[in-house]
C-alpha atoms as a PDB file:
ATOM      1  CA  UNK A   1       0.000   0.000   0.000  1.00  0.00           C
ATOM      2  CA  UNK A   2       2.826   2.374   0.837  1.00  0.00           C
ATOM      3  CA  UNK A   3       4.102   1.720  -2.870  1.00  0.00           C
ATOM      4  CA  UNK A   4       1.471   2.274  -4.276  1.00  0.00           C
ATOM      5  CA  UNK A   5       0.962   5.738  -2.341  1.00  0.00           C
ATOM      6  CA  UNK A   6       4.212   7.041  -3.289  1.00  0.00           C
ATOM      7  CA  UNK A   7       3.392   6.215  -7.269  1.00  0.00           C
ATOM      8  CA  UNK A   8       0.027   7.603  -7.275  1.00  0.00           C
ATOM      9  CA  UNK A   9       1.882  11.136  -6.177  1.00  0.00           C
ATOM     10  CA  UNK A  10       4.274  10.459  -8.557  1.00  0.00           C
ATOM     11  CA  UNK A  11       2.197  10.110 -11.642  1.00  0.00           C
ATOM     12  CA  UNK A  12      -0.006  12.842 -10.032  1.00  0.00           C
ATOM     13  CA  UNK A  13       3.078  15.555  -9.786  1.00  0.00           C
ATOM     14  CA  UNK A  14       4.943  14.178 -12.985  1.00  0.00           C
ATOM     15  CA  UNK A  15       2.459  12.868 -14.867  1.00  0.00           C
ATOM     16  CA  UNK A  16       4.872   9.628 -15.306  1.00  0.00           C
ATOM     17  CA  UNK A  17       5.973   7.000 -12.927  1.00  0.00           C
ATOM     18  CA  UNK A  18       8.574   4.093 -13.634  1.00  0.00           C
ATOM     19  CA  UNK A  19       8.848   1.056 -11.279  1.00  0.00           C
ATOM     20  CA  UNK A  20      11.487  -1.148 -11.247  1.00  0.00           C
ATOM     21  CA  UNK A  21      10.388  -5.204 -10.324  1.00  0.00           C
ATOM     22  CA  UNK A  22       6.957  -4.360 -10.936  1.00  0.00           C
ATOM     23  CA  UNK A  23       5.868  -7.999 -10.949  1.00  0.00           C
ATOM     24  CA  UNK A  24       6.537 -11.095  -8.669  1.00  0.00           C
ATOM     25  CA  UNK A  25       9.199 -13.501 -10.289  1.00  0.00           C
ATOM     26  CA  UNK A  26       6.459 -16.129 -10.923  1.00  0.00           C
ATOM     27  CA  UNK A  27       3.871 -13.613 -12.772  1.00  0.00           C
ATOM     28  CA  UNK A  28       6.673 -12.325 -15.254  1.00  0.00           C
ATOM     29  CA  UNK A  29       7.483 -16.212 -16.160  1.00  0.00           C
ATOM     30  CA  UNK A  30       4.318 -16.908 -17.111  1.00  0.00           C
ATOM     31  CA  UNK A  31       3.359 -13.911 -18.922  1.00  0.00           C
ATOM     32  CA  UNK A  32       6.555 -14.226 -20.627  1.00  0.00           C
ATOM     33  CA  UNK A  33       5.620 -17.646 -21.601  1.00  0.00           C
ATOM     34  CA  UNK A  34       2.020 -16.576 -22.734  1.00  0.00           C
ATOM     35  CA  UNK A  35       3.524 -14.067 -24.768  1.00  0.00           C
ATOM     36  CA  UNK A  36       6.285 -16.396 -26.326  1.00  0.00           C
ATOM     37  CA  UNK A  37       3.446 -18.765 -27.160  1.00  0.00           C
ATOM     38  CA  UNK A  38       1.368 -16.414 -29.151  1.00  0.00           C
ATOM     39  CA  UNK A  39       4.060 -14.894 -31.209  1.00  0.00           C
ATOM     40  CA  UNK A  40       2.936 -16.542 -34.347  1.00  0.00           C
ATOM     41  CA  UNK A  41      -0.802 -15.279 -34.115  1.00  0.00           C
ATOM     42  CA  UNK A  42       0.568 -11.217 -33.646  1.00  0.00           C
ATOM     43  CA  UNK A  43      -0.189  -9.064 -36.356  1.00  0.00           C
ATOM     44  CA  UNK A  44       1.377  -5.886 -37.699  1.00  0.00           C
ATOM     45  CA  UNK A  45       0.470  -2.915 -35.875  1.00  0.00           C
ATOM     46  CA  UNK A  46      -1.631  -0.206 -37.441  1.00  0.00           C
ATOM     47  CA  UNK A  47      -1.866   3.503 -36.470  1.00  0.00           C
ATOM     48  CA  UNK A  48      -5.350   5.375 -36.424  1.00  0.00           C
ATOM     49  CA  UNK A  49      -9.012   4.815 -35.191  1.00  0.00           C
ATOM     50  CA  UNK A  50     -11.073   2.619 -36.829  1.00  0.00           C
ATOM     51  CA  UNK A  51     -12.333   2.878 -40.330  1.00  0.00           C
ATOM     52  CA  UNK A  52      -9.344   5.426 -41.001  1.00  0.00           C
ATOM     53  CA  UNK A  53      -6.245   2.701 -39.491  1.00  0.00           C
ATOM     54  CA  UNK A  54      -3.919   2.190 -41.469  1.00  0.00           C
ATOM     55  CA  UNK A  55      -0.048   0.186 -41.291  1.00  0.00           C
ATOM     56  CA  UNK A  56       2.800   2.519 -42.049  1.00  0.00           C
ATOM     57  CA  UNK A  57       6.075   1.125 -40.914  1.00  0.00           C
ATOM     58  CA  UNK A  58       7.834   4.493 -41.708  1.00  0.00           C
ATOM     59  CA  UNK A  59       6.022   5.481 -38.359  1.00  0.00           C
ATOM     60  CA  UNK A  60       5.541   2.575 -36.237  1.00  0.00           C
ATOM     61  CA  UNK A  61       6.821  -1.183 -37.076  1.00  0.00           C
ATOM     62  CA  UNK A  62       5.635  -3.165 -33.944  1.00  0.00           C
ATOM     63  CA  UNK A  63       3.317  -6.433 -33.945  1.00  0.00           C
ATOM     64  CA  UNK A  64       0.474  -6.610 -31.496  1.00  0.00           C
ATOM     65  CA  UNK A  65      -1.075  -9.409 -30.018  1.00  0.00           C
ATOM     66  CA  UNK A  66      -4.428  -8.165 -28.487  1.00  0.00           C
ATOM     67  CA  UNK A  67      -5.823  -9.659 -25.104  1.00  0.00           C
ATOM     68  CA  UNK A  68      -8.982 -10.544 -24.020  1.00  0.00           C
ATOM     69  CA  UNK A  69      -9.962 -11.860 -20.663  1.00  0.00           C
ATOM     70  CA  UNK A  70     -12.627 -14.287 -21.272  1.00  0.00           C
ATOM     71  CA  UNK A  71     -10.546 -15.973 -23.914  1.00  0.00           C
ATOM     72  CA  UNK A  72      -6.757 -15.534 -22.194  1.00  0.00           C
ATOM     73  CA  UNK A  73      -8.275 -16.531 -19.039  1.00  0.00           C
ATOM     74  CA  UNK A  74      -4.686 -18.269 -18.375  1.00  0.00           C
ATOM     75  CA  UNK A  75      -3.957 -14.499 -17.712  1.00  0.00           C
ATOM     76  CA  UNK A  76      -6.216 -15.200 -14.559  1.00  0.00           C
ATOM     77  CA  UNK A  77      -3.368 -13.667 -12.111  1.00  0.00           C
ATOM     78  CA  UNK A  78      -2.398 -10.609 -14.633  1.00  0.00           C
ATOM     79  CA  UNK A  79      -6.599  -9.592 -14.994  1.00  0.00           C
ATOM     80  CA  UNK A  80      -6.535  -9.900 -11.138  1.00  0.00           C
ATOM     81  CA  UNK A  81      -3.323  -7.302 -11.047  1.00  0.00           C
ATOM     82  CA  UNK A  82      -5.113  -5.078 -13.689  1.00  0.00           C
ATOM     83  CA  UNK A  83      -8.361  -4.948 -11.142  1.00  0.00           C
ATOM     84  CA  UNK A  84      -5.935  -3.887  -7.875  1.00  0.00           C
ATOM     85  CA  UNK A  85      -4.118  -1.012 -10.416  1.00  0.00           C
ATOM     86  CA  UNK A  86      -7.638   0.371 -12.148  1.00  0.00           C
ATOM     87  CA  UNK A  87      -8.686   0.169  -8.044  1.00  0.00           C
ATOM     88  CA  UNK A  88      -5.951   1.994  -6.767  1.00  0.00           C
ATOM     89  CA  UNK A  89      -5.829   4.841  -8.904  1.00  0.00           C
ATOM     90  CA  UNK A  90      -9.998   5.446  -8.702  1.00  0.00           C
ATOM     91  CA  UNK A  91      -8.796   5.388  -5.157  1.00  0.00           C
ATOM     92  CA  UNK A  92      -6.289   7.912  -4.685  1.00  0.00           C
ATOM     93  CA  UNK A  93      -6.780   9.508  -8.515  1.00  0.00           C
ATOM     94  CA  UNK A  94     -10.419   9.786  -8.298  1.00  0.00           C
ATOM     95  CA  UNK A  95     -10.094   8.906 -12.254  1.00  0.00           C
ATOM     96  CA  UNK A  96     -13.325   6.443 -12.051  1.00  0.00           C
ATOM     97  CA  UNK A  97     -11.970   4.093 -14.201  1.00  0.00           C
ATOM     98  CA  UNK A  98     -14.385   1.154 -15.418  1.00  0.00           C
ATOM     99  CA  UNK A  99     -11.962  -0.398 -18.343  1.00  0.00           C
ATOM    100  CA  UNK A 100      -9.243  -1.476 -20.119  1.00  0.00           C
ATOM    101  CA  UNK A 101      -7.232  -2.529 -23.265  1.00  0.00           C
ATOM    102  CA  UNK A 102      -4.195  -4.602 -23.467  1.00  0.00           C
ATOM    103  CA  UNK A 103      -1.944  -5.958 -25.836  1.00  0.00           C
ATOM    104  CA  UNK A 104       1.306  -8.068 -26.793  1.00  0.00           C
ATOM    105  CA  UNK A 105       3.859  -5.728 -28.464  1.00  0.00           C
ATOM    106  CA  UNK A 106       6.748  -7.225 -30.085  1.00  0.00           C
ATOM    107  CA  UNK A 107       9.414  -5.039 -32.180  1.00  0.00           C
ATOM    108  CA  UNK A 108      11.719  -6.597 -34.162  1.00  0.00           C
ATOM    109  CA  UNK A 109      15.185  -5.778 -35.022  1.00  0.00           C
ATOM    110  CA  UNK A 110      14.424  -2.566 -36.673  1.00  0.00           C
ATOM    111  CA  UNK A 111      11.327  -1.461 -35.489  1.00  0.00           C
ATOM    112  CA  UNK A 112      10.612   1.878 -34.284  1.00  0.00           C
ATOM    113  CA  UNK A 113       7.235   4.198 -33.373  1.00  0.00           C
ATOM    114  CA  UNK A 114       7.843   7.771 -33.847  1.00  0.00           C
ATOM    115  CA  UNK A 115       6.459  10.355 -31.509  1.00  0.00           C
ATOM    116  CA  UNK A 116       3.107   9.877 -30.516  1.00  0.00           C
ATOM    117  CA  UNK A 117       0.371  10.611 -27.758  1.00  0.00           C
ATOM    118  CA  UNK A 118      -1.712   7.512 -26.549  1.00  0.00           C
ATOM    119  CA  UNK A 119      -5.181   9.663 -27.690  1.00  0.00           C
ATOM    120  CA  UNK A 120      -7.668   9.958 -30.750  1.00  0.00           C
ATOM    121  CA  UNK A 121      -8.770  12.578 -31.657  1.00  0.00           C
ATOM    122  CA  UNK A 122     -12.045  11.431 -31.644  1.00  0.00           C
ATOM    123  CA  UNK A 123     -12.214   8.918 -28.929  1.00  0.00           C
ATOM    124  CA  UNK A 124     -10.291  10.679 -25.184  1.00  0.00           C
ATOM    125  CA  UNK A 125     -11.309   7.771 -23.021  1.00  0.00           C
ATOM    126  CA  UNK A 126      -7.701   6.567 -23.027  1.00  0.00           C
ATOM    127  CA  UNK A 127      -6.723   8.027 -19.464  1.00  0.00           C
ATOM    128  CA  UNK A 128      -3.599   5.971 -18.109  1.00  0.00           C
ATOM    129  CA  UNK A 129      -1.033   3.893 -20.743  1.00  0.00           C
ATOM    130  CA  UNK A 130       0.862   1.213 -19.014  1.00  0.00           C
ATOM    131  CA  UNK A 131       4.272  -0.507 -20.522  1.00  0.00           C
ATOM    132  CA  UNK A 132       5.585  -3.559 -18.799  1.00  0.00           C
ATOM    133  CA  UNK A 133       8.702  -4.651 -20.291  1.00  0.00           C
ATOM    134  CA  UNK A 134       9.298  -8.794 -20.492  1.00  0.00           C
ATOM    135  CA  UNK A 135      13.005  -8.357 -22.078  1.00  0.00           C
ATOM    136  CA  UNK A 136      15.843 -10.958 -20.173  1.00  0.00           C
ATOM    137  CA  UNK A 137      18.972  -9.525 -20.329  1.00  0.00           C
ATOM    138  CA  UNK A 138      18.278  -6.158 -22.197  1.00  0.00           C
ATOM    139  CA  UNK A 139      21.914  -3.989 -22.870  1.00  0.00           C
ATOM    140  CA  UNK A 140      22.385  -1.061 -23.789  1.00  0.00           C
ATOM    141  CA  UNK A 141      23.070  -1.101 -27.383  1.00  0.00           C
ATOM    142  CA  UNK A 142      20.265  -3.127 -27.826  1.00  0.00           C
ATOM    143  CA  UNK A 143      17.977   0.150 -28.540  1.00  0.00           C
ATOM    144  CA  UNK A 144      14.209   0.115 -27.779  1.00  0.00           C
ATOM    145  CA  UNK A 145      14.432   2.666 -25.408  1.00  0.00           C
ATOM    146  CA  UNK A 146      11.037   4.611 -24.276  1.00  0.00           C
ATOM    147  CA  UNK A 147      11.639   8.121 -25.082  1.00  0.00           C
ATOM    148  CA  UNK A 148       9.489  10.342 -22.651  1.00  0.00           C
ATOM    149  CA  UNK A 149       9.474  13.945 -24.015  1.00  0.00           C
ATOM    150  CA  UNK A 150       9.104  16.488 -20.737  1.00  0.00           C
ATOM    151  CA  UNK A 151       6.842  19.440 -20.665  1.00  0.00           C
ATOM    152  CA  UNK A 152       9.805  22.151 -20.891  1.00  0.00           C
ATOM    153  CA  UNK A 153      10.854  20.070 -24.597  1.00  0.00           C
ATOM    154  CA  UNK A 154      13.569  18.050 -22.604  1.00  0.00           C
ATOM    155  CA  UNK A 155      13.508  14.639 -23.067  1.00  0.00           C
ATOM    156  CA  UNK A 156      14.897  11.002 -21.245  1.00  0.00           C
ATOM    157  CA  UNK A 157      15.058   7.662 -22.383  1.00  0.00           C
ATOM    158  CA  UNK A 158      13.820   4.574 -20.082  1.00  0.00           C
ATOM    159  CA  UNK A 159      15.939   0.923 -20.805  1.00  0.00           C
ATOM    160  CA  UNK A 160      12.988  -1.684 -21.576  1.00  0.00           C
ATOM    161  CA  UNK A 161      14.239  -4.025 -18.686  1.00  0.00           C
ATOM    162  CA  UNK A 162      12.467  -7.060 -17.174  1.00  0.00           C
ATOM    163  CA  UNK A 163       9.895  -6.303 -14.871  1.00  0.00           C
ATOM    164  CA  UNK A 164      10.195  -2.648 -15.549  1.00  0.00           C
ATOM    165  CA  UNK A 165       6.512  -0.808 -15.752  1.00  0.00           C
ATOM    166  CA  UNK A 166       5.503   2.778 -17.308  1.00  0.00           C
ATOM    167  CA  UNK A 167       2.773   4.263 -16.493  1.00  0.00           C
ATOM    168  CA  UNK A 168       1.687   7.768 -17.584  1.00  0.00           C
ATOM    169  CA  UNK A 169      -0.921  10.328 -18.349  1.00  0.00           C
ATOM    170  CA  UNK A 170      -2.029   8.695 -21.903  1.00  0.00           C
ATOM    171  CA  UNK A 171      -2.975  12.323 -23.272  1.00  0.00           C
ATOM    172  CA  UNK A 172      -0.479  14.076 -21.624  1.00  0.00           C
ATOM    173  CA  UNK A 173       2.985  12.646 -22.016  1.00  0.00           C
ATOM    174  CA  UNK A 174       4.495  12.537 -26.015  1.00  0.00           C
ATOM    175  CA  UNK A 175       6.554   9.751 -26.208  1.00  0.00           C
ATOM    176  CA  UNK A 176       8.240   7.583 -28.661  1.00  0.00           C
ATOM    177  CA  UNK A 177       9.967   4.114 -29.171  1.00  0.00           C
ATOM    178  CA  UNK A 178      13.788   4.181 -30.723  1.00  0.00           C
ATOM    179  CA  UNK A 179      14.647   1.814 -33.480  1.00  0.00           C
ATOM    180  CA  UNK A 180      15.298  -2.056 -32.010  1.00  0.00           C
ATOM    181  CA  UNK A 181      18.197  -3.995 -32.982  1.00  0.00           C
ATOM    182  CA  UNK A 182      17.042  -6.849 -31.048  1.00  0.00           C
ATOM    183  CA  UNK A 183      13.580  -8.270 -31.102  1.00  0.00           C
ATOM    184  CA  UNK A 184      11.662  -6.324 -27.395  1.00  0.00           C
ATOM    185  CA  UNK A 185       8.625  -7.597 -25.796  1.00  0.00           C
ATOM    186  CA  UNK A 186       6.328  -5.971 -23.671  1.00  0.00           C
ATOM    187  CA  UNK A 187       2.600  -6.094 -22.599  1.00  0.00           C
ATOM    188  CA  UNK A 188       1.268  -2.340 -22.988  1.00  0.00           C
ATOM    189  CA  UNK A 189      -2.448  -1.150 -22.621  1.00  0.00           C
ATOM    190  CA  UNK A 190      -4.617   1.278 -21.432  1.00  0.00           C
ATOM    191  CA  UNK A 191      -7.136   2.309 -18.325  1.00  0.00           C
ATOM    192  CA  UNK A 192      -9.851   3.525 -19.440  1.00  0.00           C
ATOM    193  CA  UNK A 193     -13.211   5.866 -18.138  1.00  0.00           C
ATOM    194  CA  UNK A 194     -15.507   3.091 -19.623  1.00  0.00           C
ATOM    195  CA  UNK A 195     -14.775  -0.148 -21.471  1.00  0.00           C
ATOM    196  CA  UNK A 196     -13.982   0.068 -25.001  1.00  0.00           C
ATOM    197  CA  UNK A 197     -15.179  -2.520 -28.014  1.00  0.00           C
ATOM    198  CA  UNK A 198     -12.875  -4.618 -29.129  1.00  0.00           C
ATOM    199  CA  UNK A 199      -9.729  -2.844 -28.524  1.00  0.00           C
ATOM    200  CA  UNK A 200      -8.054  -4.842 -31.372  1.00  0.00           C
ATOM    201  CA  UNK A 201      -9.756  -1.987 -34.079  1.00  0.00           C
ATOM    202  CA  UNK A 202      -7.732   0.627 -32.350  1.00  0.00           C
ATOM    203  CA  UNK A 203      -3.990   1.049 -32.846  1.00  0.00           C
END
């Protein structure tokens, strides 16, 4: 509980919080697993809303597996650990949060997303993005890094290393992912004000 304290004022001062062995040994091993299992069902990511998506690897050249709870129920212990966060920060947020959206993300040697908020235009229920990083032995040199681009135009990059999360403000904080030159995993989604309809339309 005191954790969790000291991140809500975090993401509530900076917009941003990063934690560092954000899951138990025995979650990350089988979420690892899960995702290792379903890396020949992901599909190339697409950017834009709906009707007007669209894949364009000049911008972003990640695959996406998208999850579902009734039919990754395996997930059981992750969905649990998505109700405690969404609870926590309606708690001490007051962000009434009633959904989510989750996917697989794997980039390949090469791939990239160029600097982008975690909002459409036309749909704002996107409130918190979370990153949760699932790479063993990540070095630098590697690339992959999460750029986080600051208010005042300064900007840091964040190592994608096991059991590293991200959260942030999804319509608030630019970011961007730098060119892999190793295949990275993570599991990335969204909280959301109200649950949205198959999550998989959306990039």
């Amino acid at each position: 509980m005191e954790n969790w304290l000291s991140w809500m004022d975090e993401i509530s001062d900076k917009d941003y919080v990063i934690i560092d062995q954000f899951f138990r040994e025995e979650l990350y091993t089988e979420i690892r697993s899960f995702f290792l299992s379903k890396l020949p069902n992901f599909k190339e990511a697409a950017i834009g809303v709906d009707t007007e998506k669209q894949v364009n690897s000049k911008i972003r050249g990640d695959f996406t597996y998208w999850l579902d709870r009734k039919r990754d129920a395996n997930l059981q212990n992750f969905w649990e650990l998505l109700d405690e966060i969404i609870q926590m920060f309606n708690r001490y947020c007051y962000l009434s949060l009633s959904g989510y959206e989750f996917h697989l993300a794997h980039y390949p040697s090469g791939g990239h997303y160029d600097k982008h908020l975690d909002q459409f235009e036309n749909r704002n229920n996107r409130m918190i993005s979370v990153v949760i990083y699932l790479n063993e032995g990540w070095q630098q040199g590697y690339g992959g890094e999460l750029e986080i681009f600051e208010k005042d135009g300064s900007s840091f990059l964040v190592e994608p290393l096991a059991m590293r999360c991200v959260m942030f403000k999804s319509a608030e904080v630019p970011h961007a992912v730098l060119q892999a030159h190793k295949s990275r995993f993570s599991l990335t989604g969204w909280l959301l004000y109200q649950p949205s309809a198959l999550g998989q339309l959306f990039g």
